[in-house]
N, C-alpha and C. Protein backbone atom coordinates (compact mmCIF):
# COMPACT_ATOMS: atom_id res chain seq x y z
N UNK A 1 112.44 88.96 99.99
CA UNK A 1 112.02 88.41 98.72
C UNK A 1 112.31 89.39 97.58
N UNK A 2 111.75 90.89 97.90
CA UNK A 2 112.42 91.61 96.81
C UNK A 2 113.67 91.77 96.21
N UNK A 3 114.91 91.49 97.33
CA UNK A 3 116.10 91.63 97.34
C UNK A 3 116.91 90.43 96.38
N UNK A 4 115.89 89.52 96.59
CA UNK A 4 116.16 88.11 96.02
C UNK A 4 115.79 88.59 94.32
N UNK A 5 114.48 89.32 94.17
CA UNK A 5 114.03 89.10 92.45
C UNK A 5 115.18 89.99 92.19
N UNK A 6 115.36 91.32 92.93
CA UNK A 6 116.57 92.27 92.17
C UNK A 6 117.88 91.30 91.62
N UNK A 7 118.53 90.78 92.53
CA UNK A 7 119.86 89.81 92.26
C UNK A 7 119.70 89.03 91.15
N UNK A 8 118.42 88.56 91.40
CA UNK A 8 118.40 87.93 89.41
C UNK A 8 117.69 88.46 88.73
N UNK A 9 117.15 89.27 88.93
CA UNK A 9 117.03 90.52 87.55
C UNK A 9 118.17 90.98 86.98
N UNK A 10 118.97 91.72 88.09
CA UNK A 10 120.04 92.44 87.69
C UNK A 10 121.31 91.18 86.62
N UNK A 11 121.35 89.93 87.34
CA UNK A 11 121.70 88.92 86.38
C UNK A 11 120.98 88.89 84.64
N UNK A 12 120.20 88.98 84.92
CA UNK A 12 119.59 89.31 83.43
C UNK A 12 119.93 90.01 82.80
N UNK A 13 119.62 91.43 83.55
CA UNK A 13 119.82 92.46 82.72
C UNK A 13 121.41 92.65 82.28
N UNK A 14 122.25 92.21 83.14
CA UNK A 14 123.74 92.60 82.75
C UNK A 14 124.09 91.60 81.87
N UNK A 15 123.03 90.45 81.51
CA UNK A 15 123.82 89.18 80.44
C UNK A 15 123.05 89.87 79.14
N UNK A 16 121.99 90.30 79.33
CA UNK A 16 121.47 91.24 77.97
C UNK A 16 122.46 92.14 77.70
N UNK A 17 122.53 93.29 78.35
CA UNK A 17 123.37 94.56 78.05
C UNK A 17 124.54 93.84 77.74
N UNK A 18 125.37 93.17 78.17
CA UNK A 18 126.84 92.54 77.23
C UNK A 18 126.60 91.95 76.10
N UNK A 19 125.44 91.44 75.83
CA UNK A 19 125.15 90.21 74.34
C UNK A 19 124.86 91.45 73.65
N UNK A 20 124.16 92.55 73.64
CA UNK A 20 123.99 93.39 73.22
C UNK A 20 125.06 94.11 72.48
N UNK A 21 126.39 94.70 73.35
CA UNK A 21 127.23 95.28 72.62
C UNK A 21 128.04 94.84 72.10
N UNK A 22 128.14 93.32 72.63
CA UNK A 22 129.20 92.28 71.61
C UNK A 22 128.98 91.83 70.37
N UNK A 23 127.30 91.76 70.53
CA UNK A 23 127.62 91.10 69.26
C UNK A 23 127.02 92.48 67.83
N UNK A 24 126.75 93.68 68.71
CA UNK A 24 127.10 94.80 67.77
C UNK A 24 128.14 95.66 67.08
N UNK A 25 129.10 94.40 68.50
CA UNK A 25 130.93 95.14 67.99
C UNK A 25 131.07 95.98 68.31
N UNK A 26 130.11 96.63 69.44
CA UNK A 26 130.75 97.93 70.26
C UNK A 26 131.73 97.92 71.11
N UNK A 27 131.82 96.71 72.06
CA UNK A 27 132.74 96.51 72.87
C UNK A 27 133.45 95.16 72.78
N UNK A 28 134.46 94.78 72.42
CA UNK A 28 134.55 93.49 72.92
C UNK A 28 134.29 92.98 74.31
N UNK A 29 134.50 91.53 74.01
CA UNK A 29 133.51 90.57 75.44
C UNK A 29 133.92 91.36 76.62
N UNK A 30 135.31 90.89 76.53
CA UNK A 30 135.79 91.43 78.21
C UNK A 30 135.71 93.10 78.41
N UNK A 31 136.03 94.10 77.63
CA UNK A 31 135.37 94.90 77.65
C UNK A 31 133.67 95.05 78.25
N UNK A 32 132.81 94.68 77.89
CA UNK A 32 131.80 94.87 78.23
C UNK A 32 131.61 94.30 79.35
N UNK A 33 132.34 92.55 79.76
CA UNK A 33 131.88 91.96 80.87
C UNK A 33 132.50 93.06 82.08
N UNK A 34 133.77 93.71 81.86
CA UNK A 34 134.32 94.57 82.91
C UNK A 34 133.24 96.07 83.39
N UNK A 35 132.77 96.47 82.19
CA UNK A 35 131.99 97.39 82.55
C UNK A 35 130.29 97.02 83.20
N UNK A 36 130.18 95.87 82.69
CA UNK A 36 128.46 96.14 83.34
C UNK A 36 128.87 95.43 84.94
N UNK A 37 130.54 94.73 85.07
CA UNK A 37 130.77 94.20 86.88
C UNK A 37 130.97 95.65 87.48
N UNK A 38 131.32 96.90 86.59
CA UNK A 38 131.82 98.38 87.63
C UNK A 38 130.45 98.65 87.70
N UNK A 39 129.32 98.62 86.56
CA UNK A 39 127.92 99.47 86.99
C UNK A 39 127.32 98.33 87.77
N UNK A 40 127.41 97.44 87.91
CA UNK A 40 126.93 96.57 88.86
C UNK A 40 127.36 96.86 90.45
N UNK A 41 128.69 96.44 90.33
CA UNK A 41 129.39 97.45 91.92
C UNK A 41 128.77 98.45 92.14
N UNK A 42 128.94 99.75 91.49
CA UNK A 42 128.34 101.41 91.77
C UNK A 42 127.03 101.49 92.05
N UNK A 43 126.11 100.41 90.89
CA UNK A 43 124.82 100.28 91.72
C UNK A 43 124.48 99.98 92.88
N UNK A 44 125.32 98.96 93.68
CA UNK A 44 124.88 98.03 94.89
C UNK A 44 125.28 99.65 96.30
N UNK A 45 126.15 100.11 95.65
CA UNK A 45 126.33 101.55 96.52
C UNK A 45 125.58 102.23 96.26
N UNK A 46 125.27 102.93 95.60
CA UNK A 46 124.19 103.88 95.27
C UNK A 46 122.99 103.63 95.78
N UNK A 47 122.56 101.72 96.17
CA UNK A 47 120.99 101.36 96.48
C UNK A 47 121.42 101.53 97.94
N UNK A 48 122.46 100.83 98.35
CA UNK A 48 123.15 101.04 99.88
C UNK A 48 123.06 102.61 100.30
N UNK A 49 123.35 103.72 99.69
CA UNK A 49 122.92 104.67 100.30
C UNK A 49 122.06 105.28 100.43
N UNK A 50 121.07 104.86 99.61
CA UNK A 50 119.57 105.68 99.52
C UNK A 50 119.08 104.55 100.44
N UNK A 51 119.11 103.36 100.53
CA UNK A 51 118.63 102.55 101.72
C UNK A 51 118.65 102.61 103.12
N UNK A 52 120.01 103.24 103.26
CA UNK A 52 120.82 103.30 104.78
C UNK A 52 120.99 105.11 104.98
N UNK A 53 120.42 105.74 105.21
CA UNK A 53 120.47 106.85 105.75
C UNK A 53 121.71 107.01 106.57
């Protein structure tokens, strides 16, 4: 069940953090959509190794 709220949290949080810098004109769209899919990837490793010894 926890694993379930993370997956759509993390949906949240990565549709905030892109509306965020787009429409501040920091990044354009695809710009931003590319970067929060790499910190999204790097996260799911990073939880994978502190999980899995």
């Amino acid at each position: 069940m926890a694993y379930l709220f993370d997956l759509v949290n993390g949906w949240n949080d990565a549709a905030n953090s892109i509306a965020t810098v787009v429409l501040t004109r920091v990044l354009r769209p695809v710009q931003a959509v590319i970067l929060a899919a790499l910190m999204n990837f790097v996260a799911f490793f990073i939880l994978m190794l502190l999980l899995l010894p």
